[in-house]
N, C-alpha and C. Protein backbone atom coordinates (compact mmCIF):
# COMPACT_ATOMS: atom_id res chain seq x y z
N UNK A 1 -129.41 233.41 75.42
CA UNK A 1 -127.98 233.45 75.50
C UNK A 1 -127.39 232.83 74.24
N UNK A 2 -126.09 233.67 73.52
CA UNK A 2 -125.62 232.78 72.78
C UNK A 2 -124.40 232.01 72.56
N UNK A 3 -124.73 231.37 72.21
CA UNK A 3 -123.50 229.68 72.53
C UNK A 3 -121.85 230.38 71.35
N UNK A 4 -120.79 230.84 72.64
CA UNK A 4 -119.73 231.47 72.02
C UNK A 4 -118.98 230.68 71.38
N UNK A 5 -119.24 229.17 70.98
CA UNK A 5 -118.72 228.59 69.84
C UNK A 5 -119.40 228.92 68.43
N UNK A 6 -120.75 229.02 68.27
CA UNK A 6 -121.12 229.74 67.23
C UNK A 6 -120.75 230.97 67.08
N UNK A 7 -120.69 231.92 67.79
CA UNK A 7 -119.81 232.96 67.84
C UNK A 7 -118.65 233.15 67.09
N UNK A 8 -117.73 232.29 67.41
CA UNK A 8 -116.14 231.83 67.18
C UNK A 8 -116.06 231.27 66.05
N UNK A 9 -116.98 230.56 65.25
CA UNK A 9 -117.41 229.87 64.29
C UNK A 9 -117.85 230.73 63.32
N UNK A 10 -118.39 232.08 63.64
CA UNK A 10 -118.87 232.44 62.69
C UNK A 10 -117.65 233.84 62.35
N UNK A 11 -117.27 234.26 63.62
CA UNK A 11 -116.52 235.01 63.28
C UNK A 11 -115.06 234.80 62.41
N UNK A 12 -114.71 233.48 62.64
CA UNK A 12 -113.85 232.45 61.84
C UNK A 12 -113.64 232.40 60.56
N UNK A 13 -115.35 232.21 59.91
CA UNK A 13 -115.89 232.09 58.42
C UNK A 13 -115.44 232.89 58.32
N UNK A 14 -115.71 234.37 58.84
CA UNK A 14 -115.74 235.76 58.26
C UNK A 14 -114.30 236.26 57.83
N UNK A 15 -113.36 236.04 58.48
CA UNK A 15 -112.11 235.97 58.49
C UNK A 15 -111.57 235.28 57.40
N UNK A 16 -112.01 234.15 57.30
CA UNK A 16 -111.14 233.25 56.10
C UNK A 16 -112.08 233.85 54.71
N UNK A 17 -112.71 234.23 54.96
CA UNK A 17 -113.96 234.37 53.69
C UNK A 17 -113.04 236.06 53.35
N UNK A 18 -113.21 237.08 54.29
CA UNK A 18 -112.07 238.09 53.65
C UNK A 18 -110.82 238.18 53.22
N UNK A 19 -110.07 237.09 53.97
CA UNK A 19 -108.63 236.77 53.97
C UNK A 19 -108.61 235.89 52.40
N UNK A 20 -109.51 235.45 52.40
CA UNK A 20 -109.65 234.57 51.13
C UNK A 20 -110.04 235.67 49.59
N UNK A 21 -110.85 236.49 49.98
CA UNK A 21 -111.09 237.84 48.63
C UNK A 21 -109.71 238.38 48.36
N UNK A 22 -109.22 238.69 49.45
CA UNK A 22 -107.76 239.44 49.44
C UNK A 22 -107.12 238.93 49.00
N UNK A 23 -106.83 237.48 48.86
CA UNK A 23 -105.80 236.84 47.88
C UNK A 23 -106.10 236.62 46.55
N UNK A 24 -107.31 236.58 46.73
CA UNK A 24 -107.99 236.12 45.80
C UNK A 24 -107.50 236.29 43.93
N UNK A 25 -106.62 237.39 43.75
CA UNK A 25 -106.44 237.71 42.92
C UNK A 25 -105.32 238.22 42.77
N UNK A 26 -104.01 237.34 42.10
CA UNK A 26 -102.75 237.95 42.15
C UNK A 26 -102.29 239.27 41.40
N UNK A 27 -101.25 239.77 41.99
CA UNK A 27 -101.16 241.54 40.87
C UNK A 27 -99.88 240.53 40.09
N UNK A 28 -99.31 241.86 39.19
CA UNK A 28 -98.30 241.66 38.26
C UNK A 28 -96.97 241.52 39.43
N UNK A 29 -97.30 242.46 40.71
CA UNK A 29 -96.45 242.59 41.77
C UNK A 29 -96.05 241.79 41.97
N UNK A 30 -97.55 240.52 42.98
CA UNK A 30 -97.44 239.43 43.11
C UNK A 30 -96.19 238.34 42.79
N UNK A 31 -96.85 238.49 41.41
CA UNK A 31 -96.21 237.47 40.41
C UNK A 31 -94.68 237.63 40.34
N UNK A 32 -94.49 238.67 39.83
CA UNK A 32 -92.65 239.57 40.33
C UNK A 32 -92.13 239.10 41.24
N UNK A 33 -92.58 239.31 42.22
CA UNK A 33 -92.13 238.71 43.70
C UNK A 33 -92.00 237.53 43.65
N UNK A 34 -93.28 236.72 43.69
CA UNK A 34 -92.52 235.20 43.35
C UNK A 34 -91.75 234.50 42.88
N UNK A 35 -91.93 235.40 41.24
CA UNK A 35 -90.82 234.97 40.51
C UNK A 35 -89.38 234.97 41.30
N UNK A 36 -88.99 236.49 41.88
CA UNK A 36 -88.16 236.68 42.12
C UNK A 36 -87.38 235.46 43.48
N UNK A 37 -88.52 235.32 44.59
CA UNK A 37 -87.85 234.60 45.59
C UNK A 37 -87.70 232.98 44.65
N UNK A 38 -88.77 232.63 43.59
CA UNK A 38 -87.78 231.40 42.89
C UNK A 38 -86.52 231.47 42.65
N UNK A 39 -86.38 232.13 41.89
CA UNK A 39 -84.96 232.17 41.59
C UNK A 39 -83.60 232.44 42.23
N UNK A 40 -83.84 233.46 43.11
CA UNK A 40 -83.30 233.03 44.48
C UNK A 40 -82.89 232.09 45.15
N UNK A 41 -83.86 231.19 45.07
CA UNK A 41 -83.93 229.61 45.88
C UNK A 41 -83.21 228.83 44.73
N UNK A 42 -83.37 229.05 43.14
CA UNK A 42 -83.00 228.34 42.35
C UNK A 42 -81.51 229.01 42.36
N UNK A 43 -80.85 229.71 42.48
CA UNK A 43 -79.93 229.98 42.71
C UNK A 43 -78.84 229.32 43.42
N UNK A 44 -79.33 229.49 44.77
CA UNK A 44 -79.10 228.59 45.85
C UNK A 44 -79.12 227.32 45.72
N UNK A 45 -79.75 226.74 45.02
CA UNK A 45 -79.67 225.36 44.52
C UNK A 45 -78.43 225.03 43.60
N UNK A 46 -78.51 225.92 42.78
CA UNK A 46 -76.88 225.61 41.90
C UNK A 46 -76.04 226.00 42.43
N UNK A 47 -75.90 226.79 43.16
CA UNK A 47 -74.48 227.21 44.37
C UNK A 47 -74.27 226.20 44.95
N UNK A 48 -75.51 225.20 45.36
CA UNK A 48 -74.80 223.73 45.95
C UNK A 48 -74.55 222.69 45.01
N UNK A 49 -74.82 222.66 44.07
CA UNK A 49 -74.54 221.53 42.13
C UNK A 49 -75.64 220.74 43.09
N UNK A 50 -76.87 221.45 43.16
CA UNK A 50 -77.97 219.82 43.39
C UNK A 50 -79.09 221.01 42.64
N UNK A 51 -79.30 221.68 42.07
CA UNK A 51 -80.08 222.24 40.82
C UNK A 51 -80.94 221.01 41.02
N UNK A 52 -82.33 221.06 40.52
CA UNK A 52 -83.08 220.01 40.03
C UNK A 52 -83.39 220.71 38.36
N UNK A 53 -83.58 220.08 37.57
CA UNK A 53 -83.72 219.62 35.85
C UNK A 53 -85.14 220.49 35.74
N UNK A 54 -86.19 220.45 36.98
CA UNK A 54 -87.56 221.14 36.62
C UNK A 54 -87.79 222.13 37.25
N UNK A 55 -86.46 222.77 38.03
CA UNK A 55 -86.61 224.22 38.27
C UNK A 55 -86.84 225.41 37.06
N UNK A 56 -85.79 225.29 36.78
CA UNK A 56 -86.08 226.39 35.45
C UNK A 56 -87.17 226.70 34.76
N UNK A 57 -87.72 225.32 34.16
CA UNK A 57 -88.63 225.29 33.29
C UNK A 57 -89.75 225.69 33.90
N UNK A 58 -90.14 225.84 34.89
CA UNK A 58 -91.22 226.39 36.18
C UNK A 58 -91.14 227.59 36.21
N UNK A 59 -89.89 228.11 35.97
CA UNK A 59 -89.47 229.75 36.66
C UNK A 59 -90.02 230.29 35.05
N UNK A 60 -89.66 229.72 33.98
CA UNK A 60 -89.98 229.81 32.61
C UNK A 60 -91.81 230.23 32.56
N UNK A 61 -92.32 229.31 32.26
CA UNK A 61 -93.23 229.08 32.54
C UNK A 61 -94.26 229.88 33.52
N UNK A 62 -93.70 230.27 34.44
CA UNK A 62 -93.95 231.40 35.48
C UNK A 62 -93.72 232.88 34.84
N UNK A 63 -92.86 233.32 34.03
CA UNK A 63 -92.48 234.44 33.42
C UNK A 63 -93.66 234.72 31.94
N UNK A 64 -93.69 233.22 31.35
CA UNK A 64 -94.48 233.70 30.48
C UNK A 64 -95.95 233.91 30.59
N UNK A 65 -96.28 233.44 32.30
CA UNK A 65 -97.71 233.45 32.66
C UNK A 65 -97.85 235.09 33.16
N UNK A 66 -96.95 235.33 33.87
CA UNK A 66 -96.93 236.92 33.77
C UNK A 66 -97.14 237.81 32.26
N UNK A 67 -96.09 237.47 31.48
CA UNK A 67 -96.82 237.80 30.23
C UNK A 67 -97.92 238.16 29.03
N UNK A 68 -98.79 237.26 29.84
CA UNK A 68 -100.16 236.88 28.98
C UNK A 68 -101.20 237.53 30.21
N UNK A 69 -100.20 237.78 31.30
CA UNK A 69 -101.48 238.44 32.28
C UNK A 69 -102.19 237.34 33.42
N UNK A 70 -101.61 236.40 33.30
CA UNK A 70 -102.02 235.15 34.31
C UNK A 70 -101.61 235.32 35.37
N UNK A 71 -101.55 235.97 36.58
CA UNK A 71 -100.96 236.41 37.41
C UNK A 71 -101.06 235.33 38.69
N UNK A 72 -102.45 235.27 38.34
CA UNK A 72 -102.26 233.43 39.78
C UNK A 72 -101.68 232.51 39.24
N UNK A 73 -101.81 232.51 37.90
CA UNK A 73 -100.93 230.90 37.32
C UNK A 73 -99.19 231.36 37.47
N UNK A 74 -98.96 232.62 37.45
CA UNK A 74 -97.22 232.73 37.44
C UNK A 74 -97.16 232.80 39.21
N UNK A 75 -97.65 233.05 40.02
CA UNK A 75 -97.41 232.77 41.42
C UNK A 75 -97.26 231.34 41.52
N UNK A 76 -98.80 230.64 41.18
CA UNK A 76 -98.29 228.95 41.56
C UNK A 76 -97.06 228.83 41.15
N UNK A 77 -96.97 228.94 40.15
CA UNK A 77 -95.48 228.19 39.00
C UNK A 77 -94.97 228.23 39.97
N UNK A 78 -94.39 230.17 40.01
CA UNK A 78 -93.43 229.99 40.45
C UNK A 78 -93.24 229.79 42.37
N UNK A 79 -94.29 229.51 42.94
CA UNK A 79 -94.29 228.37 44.05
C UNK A 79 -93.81 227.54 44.21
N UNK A 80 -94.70 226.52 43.07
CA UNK A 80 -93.39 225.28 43.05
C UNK A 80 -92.18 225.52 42.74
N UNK A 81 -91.69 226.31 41.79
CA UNK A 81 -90.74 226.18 41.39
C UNK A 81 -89.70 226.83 42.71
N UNK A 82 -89.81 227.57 43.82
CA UNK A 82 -89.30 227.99 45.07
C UNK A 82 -89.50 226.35 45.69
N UNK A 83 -90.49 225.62 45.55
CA UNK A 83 -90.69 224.40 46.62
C UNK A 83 -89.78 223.46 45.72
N UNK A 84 -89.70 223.06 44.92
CA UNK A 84 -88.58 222.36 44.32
C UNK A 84 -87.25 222.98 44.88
N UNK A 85 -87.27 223.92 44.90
CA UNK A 85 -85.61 224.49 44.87
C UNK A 85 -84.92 224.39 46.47
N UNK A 86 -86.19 224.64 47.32
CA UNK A 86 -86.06 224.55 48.49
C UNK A 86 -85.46 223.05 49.03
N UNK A 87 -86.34 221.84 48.35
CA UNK A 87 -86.26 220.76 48.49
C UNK A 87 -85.07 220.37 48.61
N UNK A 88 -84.26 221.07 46.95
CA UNK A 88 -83.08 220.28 46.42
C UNK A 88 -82.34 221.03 47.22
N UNK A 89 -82.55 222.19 47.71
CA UNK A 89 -81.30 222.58 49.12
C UNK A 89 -81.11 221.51 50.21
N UNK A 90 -82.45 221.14 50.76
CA UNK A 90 -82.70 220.49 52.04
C UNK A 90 -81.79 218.80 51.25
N UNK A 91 -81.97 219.11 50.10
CA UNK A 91 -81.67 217.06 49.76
C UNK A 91 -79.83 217.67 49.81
N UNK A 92 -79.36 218.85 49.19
CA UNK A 92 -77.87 218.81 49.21
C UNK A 92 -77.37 218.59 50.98
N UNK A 93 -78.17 219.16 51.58
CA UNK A 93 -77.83 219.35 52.84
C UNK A 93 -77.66 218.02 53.56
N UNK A 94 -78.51 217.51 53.30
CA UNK A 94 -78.83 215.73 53.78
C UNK A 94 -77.95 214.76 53.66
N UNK A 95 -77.12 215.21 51.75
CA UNK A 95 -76.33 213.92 50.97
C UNK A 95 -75.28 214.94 51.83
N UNK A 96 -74.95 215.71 51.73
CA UNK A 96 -73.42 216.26 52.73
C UNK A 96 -72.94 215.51 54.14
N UNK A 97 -74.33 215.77 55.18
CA UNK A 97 -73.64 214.76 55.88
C UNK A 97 -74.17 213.27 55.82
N UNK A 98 -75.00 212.57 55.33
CA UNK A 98 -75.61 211.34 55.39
C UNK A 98 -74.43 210.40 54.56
N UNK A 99 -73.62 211.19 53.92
CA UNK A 99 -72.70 210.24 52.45
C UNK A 99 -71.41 209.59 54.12
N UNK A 100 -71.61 209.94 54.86
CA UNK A 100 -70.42 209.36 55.77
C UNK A 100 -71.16 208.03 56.34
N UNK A 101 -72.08 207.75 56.57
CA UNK A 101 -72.93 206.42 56.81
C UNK A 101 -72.62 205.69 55.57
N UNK A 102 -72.51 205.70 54.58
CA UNK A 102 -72.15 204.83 53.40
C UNK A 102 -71.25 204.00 53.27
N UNK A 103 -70.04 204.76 53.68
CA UNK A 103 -69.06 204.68 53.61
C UNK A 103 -68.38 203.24 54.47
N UNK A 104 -67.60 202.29 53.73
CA UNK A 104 -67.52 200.90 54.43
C UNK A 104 -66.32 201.22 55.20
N UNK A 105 -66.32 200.75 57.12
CA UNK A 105 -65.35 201.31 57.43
C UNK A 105 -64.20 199.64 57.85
């Protein structure tokens, strides 16, 4: 008989081990796309004036890795550069209502 945690275990590997080839290698698409939802998010960040200073240079950086054909290095970039931007939304959102606790009454 066999023990259906090895089973589950192995069928598991198998899964992350294909799921893992499949990413394995970003397209130019990829990279496009990412770029694109950065900037988006970086967008959204200056629509609220809480921009962070190391967005851009990420989204930058991300464009010229597309360039040269780096297609996983312009996804990370521009990852972070969506996770920064995201951040500085969540921090505008925070100082909007948190600035009334400050305030001496």
């Amino acid at each position: 008989m066999i023990d259906k945690s090895i089973v589950r275990a192995a069928l598991l590997a198998s899964l992350l081990l294909v799921g893992g080839l499949a990413h394995a290698g970003a397209s130019q698409g990829d990279a496009e796309a990412a770029i694109a939802a950065a900037e988006a998010a970086r967008a959204e960040s200056a629509r609220m004036k809480y921009e962070w200073n190391t967005i851009a240079p990420l989204i930058e950086q991300a464009k010229a890795a597309v360039a040269t054909g780096a297609f996983d290095d312009a996804v990370a970039l521009a990852g972070k550069a969506k996770y920064q931007s995201e951040a500085a939304i969540a921090q505008a959102k925070h100082e909007s209502e948190a600035w009334q606790g400050a305030v001496l009454r």
